[in-house]
Protein backbone atom coordinates (compact mmCIF):
# COMPACT_ATOMS: atom_id res chain seq x y z
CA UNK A 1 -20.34 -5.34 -36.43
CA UNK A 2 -16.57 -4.72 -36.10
CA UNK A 3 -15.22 -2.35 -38.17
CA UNK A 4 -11.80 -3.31 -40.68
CA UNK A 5 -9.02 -1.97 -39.60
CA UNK A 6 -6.72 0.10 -42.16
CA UNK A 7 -3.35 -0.60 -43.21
CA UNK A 8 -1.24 1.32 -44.96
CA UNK A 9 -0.09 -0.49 -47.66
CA UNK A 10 3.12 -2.48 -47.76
CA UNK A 11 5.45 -2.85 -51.04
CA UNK A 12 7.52 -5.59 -51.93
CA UNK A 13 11.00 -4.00 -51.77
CA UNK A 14 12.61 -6.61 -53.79
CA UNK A 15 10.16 -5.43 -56.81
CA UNK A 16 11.31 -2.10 -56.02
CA UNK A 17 14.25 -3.03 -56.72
CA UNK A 18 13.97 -5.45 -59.34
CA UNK A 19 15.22 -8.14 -57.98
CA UNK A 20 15.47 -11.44 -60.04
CA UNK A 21 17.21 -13.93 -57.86
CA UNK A 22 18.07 -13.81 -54.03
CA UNK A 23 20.78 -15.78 -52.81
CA UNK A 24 20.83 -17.52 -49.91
CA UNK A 25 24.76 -16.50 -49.10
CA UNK A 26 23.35 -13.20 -48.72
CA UNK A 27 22.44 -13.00 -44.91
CA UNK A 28 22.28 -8.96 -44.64
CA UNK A 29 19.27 -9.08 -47.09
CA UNK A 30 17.86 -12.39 -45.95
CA UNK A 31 17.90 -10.98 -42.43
CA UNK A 32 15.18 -8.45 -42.34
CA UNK A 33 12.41 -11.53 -43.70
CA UNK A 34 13.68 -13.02 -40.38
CA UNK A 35 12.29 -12.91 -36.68
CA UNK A 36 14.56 -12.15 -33.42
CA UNK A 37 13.69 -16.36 -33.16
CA UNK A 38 15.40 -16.80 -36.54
CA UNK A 39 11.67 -17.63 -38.04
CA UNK A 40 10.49 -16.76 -41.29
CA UNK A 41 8.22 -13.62 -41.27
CA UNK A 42 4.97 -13.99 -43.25
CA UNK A 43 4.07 -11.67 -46.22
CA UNK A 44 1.39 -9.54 -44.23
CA UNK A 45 4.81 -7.85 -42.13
CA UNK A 46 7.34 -7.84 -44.78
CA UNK A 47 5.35 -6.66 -47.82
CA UNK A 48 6.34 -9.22 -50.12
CA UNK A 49 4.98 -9.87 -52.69
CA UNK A 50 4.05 -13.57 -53.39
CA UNK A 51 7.02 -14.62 -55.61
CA UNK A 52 9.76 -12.95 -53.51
CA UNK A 53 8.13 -14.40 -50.28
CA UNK A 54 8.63 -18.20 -51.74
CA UNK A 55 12.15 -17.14 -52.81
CA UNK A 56 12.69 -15.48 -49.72
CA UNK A 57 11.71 -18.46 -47.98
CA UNK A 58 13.25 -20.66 -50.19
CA UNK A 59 16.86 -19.02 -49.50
CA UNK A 60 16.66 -19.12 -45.68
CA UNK A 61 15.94 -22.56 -45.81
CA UNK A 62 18.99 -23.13 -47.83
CA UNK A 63 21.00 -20.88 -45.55
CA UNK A 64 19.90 -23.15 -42.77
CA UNK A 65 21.07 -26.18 -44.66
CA UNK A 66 24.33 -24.56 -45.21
CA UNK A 67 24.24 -23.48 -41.32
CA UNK A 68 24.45 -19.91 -42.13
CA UNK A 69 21.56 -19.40 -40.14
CA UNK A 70 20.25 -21.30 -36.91
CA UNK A 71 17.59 -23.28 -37.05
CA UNK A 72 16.42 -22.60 -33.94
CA UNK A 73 17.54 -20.04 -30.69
CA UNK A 74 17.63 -21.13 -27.42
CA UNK A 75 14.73 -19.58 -25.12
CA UNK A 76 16.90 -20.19 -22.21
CA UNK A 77 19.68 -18.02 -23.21
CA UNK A 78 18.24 -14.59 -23.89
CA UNK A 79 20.40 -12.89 -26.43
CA UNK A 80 19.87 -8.70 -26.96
CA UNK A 81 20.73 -8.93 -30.77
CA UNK A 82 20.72 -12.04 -32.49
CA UNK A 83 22.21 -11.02 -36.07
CA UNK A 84 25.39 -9.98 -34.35
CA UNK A 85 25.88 -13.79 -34.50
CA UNK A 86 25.72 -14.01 -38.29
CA UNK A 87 28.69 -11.80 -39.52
């Protein structure tokens, strides 16, 4: 049988810091829940915790709407550092 593999345990940082809303004009925070792609990170890598991932999530779509953040990133162009984009 395999054996489980140990973790160590994430936190939600927005709990942490008792966070009641998050706002989707708020790219610095929104940015680390993001990939290099510009996709959403799932809770197992970020920690979240499961009502700060859907608002999380909920926020960067908005963002998107409001095209503060791409939808998508070209995979011909290969760029080193894609939030330099964003400010």
């Amino acid at each position: 049988m395999s054996e489980k593999r140990k973790y160590k345990k994430r936190y939600c940082k927005y709990c942490e810091a008792k966070v009641e809303f998050i706002d989707y004009k708020d790219i610095e925070s929104l940015k680390f829940s993001l990939s290099e792609r510009y996709k959403i990170m799932p809770r197992r890598l970020t920690g979240n915790c499961k009502k700060h991932q859907d608002m999380v999530a909920k926020a960067i779509k908005r963002a998107r709407a409001a095209a503060f953040v791409p939808y998508i990133v070209s995979r011909k162009e290969v760029i080193n550092n894609p939030f330099e984009l964003l400010k």
